[in-house]
Protein backbone atom coordinates (compact mmCIF):
# COMPACT_ATOMS: atom_id res chain seq x y z
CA UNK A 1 69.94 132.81 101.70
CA UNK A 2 70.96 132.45 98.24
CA UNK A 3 74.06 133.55 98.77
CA UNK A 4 75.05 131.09 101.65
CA UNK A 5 73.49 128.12 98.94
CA UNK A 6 75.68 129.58 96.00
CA UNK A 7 79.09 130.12 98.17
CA UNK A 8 78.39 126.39 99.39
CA UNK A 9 78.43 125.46 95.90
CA UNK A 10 81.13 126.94 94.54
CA UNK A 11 83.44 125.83 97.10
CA UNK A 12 82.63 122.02 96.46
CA UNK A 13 82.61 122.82 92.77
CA UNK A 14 86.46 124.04 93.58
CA UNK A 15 86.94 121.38 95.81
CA UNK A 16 86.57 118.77 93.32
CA UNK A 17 88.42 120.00 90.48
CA UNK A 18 91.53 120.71 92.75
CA UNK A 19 91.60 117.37 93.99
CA UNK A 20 91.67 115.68 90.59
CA UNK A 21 95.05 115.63 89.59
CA UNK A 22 95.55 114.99 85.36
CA UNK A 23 98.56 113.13 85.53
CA UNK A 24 100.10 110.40 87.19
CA UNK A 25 103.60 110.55 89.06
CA UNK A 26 105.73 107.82 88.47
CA UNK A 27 108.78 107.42 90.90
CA UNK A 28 111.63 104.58 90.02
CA UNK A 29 113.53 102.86 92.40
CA UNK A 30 116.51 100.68 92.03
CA UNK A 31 117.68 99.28 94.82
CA UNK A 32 115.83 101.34 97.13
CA UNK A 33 117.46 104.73 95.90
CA UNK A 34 114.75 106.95 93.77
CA UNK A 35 116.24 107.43 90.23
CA UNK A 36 113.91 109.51 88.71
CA UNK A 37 110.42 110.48 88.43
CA UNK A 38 107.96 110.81 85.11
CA UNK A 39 104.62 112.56 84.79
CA UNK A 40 101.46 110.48 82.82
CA UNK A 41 98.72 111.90 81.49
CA UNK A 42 95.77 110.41 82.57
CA UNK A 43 94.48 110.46 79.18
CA UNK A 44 96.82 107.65 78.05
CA UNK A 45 95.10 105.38 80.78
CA UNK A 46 92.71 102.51 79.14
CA UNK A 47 89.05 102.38 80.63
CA UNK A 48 88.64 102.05 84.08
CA UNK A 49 92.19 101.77 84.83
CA UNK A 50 93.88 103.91 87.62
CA UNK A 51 97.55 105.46 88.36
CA UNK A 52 98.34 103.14 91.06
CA UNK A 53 97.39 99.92 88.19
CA UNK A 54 100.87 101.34 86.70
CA UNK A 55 103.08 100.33 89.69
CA UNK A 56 105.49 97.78 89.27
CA UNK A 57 107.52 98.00 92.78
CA UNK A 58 108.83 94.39 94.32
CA UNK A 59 110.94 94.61 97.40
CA UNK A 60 113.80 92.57 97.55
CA UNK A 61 115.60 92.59 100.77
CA UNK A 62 114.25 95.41 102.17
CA UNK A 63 114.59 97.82 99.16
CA UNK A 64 112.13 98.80 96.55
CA UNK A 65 112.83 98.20 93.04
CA UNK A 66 110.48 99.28 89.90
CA UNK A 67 107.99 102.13 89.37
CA UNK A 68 105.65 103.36 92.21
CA UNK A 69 102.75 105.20 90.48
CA UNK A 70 100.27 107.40 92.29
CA UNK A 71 97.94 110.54 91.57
């Protein structure tokens, strides 16, 4: 029985850490057409703020332009 309690545990112990990601992927669009992508840390965010508070993407006629942040 211990067994089945400590295998349970270790798999959402493993769970959780390889679902938080450390950075932040940043994707830039001009136009529409992706012109590059960065990597954040998440250490630079401030407080409570998230990867997705980083975004800056407006469409304008149908094609994205800014940064689309997400991780």
């Amino acid at each position: 029985m211990k067994k089945v309690v400590l295998s349970c545990a270790l798999v959402v112990v493993v769970g959780l850490f390889a679902s938080c990601s450390k950075n932040c992927t940043c994707t830039s669009y001009v136009n529409g057409e992706e012109v590059g992508t960065i990597e954040i840390s998440k250490t630079k965010l401030k407080n409570s703020q998230k990867c997705s508070d980083l975004s800056t993407v407006v469409v304008i006629g149908g094609k994205k332009n800014g940064s689309e942040c997400h991780g």
